[in-house]
N, C-alpha and C. Protein backbone atom coordinates (compact mmCIF):
# COMPACT_ATOMS: atom_id res chain seq x y z
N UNK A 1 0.74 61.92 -8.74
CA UNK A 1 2.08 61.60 -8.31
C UNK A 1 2.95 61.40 -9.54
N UNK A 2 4.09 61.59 -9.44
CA UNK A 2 4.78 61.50 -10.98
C UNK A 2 5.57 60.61 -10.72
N UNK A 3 6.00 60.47 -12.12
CA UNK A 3 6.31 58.80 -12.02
C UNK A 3 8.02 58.72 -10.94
N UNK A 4 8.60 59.48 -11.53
CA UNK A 4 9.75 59.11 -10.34
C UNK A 4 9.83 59.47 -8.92
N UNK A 5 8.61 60.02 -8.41
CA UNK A 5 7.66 59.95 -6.70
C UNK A 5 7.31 58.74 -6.27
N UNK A 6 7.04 58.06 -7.85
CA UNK A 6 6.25 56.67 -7.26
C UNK A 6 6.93 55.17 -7.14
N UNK A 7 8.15 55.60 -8.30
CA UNK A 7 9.33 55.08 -7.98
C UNK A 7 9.48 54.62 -6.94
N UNK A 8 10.57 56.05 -6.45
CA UNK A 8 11.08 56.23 -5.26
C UNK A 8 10.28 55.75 -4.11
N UNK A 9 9.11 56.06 -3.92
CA UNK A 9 7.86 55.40 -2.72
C UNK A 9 8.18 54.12 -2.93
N UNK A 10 7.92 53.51 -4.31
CA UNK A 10 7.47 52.07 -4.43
C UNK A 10 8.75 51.22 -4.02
N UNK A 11 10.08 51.76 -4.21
CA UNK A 11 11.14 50.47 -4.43
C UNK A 11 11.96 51.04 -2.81
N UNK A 12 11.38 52.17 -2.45
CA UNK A 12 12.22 52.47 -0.98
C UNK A 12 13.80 53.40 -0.97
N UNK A 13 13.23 53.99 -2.40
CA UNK A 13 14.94 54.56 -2.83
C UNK A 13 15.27 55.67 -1.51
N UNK A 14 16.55 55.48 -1.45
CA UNK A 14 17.40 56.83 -0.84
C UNK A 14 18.34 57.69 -1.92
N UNK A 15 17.95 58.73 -2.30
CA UNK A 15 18.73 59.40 -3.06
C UNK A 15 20.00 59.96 -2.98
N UNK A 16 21.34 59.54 -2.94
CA UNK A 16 22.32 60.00 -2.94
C UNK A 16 22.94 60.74 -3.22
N UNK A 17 22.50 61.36 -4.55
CA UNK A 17 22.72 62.46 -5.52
C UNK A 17 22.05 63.50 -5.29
N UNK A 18 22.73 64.97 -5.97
CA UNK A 18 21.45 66.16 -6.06
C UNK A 18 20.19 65.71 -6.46
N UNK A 19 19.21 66.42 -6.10
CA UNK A 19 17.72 66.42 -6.27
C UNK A 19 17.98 66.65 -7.61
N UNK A 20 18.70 68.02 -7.98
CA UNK A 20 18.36 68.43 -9.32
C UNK A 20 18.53 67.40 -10.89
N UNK A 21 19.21 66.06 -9.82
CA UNK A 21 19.80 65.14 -11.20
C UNK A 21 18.23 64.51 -11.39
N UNK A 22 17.11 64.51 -10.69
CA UNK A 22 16.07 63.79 -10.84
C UNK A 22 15.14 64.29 -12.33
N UNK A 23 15.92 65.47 -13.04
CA UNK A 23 15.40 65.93 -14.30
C UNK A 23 15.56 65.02 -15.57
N UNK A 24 16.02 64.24 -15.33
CA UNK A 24 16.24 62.97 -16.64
C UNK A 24 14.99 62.32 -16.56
N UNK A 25 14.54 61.89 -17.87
CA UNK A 25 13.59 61.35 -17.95
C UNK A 25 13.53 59.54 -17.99
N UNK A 26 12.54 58.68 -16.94
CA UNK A 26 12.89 57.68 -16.84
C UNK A 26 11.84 57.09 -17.94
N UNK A 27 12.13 55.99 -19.05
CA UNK A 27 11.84 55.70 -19.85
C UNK A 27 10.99 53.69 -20.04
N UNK A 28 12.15 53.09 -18.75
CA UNK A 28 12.00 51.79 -18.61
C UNK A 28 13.07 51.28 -17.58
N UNK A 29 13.36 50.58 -17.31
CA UNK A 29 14.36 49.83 -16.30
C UNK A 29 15.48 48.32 -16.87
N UNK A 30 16.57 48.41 -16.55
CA UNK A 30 17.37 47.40 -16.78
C UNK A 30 17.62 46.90 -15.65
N UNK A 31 17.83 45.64 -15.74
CA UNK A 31 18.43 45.02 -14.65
C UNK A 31 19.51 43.92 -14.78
N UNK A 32 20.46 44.28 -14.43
CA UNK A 32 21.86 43.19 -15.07
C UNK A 32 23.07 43.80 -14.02
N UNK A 33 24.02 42.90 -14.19
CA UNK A 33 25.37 43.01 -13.28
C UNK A 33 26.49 43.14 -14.07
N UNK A 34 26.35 42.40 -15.56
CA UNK A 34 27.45 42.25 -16.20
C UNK A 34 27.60 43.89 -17.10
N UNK A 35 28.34 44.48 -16.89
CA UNK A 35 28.53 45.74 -17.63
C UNK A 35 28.65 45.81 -19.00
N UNK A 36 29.21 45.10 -19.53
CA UNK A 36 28.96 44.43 -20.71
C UNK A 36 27.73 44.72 -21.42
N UNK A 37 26.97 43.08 -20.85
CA UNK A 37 25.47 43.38 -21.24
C UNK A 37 24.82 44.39 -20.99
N UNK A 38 25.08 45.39 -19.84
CA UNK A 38 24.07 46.69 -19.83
C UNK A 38 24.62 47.56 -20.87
N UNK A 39 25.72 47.66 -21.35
CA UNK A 39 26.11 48.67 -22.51
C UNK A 39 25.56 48.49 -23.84
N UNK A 40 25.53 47.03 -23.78
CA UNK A 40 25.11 46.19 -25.22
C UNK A 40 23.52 46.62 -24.97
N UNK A 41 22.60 46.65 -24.23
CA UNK A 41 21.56 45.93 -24.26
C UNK A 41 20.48 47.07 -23.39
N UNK A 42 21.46 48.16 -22.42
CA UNK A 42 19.76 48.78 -21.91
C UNK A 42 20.05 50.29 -23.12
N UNK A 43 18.51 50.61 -22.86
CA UNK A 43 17.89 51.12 -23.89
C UNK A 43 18.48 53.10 -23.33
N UNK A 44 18.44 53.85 -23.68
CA UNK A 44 18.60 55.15 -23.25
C UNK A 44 17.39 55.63 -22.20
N UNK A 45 17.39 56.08 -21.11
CA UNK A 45 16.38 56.60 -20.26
C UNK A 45 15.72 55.12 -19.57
N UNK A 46 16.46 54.41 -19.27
CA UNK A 46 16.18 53.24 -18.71
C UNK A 46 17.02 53.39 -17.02
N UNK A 47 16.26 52.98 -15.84
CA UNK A 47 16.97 53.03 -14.81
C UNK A 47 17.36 51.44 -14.66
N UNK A 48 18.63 51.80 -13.89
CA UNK A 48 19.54 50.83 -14.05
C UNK A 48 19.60 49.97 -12.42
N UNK A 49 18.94 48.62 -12.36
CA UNK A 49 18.91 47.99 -11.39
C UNK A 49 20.25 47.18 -11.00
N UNK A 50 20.87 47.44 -10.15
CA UNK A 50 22.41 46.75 -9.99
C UNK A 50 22.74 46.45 -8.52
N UNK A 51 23.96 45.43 -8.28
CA UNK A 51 24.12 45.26 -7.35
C UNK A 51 25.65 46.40 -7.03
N UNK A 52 25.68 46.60 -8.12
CA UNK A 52 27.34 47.30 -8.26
C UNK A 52 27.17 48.34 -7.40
N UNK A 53 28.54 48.53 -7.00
CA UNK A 53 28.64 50.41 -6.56
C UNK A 53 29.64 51.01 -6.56
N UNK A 54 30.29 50.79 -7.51
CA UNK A 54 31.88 51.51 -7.61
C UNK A 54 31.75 52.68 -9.09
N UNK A 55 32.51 53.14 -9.46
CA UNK A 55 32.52 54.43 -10.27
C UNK A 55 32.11 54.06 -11.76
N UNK A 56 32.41 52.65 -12.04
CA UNK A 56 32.06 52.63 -13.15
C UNK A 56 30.83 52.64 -13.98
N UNK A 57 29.58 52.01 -12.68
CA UNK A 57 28.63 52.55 -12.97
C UNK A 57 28.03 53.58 -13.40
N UNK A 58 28.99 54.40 -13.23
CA UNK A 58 28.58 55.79 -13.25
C UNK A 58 28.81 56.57 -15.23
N UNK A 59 30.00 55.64 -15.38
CA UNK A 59 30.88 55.28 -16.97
C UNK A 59 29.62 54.79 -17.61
N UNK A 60 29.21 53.96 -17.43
CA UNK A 60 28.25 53.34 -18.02
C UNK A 60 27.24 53.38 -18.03
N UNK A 61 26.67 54.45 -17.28
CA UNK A 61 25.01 54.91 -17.26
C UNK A 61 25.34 56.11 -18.03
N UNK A 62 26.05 56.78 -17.96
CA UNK A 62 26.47 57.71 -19.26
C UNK A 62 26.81 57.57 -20.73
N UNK A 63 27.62 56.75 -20.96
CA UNK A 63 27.99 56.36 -22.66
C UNK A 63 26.11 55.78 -22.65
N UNK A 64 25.58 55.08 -22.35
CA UNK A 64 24.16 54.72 -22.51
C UNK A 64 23.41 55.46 -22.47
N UNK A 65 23.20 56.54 -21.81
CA UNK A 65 22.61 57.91 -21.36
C UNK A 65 21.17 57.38 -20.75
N UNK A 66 21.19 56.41 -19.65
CA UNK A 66 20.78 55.88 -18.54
C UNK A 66 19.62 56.96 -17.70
N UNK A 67 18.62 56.56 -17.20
CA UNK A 67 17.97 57.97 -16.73
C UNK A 67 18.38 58.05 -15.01
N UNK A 68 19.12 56.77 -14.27
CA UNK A 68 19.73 56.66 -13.42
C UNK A 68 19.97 55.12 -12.58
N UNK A 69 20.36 55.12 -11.60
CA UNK A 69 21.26 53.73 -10.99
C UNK A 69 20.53 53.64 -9.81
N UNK A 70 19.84 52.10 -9.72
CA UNK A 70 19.37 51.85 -7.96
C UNK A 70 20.20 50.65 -7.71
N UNK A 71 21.13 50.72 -6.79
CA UNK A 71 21.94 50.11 -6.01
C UNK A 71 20.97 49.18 -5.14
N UNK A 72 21.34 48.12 -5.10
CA UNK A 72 20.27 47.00 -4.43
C UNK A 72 21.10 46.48 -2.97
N UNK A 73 20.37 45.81 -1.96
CA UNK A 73 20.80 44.97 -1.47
C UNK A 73 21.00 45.86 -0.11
N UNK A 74 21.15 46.76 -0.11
CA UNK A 74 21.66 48.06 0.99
C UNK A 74 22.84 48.20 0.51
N UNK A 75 23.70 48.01 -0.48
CA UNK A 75 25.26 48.27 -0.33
C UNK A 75 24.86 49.95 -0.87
N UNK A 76 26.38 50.32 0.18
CA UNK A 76 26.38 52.23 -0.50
C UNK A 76 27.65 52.17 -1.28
N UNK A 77 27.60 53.39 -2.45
CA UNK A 77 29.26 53.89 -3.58
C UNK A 77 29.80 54.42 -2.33
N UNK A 78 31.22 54.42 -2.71
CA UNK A 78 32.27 54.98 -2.33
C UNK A 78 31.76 56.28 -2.35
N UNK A 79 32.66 57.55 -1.86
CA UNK A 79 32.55 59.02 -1.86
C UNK A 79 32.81 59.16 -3.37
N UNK A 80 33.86 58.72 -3.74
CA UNK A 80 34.38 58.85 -5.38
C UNK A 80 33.30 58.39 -6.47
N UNK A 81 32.55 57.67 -6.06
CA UNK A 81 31.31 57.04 -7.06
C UNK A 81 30.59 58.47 -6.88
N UNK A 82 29.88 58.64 -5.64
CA UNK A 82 29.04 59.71 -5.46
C UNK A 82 29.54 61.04 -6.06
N UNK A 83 30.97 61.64 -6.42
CA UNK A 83 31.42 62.59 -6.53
C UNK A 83 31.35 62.75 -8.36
N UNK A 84 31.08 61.42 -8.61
CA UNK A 84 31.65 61.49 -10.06
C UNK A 84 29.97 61.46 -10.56
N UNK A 85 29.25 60.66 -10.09
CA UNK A 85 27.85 60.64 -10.25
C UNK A 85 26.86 62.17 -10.20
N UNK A 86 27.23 63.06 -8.99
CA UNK A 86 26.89 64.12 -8.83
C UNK A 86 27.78 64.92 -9.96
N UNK A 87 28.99 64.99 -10.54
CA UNK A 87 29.68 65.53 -11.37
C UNK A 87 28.45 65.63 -12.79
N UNK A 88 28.24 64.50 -13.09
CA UNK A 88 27.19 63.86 -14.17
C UNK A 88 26.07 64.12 -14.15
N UNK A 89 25.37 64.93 -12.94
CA UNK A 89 24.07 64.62 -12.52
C UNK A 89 23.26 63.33 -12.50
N UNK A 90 23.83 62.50 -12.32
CA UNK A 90 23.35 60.72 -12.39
C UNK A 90 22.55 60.56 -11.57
N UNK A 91 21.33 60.52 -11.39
CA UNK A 91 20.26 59.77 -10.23
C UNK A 91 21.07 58.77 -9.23
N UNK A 92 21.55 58.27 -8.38
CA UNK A 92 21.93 57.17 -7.59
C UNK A 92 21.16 57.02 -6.33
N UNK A 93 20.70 56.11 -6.54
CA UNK A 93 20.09 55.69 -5.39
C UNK A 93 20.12 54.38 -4.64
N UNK A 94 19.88 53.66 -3.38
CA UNK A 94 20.30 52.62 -2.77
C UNK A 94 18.99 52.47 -2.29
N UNK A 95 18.75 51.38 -2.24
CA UNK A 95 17.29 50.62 -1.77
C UNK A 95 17.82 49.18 -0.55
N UNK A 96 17.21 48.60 0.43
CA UNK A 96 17.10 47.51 1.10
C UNK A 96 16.74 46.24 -0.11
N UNK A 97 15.74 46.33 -0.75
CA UNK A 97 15.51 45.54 -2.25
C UNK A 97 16.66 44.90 -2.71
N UNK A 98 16.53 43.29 -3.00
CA UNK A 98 16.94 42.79 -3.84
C UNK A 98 16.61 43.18 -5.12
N UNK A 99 17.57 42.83 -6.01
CA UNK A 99 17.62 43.21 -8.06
C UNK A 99 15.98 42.71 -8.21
N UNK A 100 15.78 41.21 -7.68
CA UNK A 100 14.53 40.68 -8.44
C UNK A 100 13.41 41.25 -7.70
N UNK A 101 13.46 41.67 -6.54
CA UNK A 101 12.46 42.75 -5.47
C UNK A 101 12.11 44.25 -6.23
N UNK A 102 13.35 44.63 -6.61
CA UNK A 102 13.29 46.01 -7.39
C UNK A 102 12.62 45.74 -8.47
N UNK A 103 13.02 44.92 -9.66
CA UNK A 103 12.77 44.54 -10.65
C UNK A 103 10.96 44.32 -11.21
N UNK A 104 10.79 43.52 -9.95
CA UNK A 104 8.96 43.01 -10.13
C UNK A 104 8.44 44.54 -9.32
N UNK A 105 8.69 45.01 -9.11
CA UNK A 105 8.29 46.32 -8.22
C UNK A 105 8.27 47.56 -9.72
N UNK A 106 9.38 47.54 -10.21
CA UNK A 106 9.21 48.70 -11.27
C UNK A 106 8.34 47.85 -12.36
N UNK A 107 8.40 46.40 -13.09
CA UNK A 107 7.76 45.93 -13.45
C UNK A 107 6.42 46.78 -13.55
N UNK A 108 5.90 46.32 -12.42
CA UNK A 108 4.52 46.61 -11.90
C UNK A 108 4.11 47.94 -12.03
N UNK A 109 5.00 49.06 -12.00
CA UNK A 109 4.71 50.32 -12.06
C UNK A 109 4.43 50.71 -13.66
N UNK A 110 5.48 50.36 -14.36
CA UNK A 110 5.67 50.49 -16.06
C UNK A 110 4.36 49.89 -16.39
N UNK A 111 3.69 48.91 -16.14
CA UNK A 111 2.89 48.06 -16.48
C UNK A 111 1.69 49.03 -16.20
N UNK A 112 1.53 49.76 -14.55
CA UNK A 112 0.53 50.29 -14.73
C UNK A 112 0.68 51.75 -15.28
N UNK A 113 1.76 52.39 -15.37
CA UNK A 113 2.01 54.17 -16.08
C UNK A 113 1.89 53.42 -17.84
N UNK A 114 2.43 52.67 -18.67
CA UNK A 114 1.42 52.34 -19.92
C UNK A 114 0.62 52.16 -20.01
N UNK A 115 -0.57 51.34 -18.83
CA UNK A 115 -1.84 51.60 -19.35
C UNK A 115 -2.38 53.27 -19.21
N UNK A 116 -2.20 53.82 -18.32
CA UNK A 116 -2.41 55.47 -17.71
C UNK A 116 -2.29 55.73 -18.85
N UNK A 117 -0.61 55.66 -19.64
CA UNK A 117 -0.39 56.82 -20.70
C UNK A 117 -1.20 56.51 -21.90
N UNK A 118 -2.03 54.76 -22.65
CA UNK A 118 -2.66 54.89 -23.64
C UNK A 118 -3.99 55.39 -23.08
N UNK A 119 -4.91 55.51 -22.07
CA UNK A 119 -5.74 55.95 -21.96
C UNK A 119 -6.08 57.35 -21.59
N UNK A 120 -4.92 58.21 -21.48
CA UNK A 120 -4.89 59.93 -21.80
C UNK A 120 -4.83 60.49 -23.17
């Protein structure tokens, strides 16, 4: 199963975006609200755990070059988020999951795809 199959299984994502944006490579996960700190602070190819859903997310998983956005809580983007996201090819996705639900969930996955990757 590859890792963003197991993702998606594990945290309950709905993909909002083209399939084809799922070609970015996911690297690690952030989780923060303040835009700020995610610009300052997540790493490139990191998916981005948020409660947000308006366009700017979309600003800011780009200048970062983000491997994509899971929207928490059930809230859905506007059409204009989605339009600008698909413009970008941006992963967006919306989960039932709370931030700290998502969070210990990808946790757990990273934790077990590093051990996988030192023992190949």
């Amino acid at each position: 199963m590859s890792l963003w199959n197991r993702i998606i299984e594990s945290l309950e994502l709905r993909l909002l975006t083209r399939p084809e944006s799922l070609n970015r490579q996911v690297k690690g996960a952030y989780c923060g609200d303040l835009l700020s700190d995610v610009l300052a602070n997540a790493a490139p190819g990191d998916l981005w755990i948020t409660i947000h859903r308006h366009r700017n997310v979309v600003a800011v998983s780009t200048l970062t070059n983000l491997s994509g956005v899971v929207i928490t809580g059930g809230r859905h983007p506007d059409r204009d988020t989605l339009e600008v996201a698909d413009d970008e090819a941006l992963p967006l996705f919306v989960t039932e999951l709370n931030n700290f639900q998502a969070a210990g969930k990808l946790y757990q996955i990273f934790s077990d795809y590093s051990l996988l990757a030192k023992e190949s």
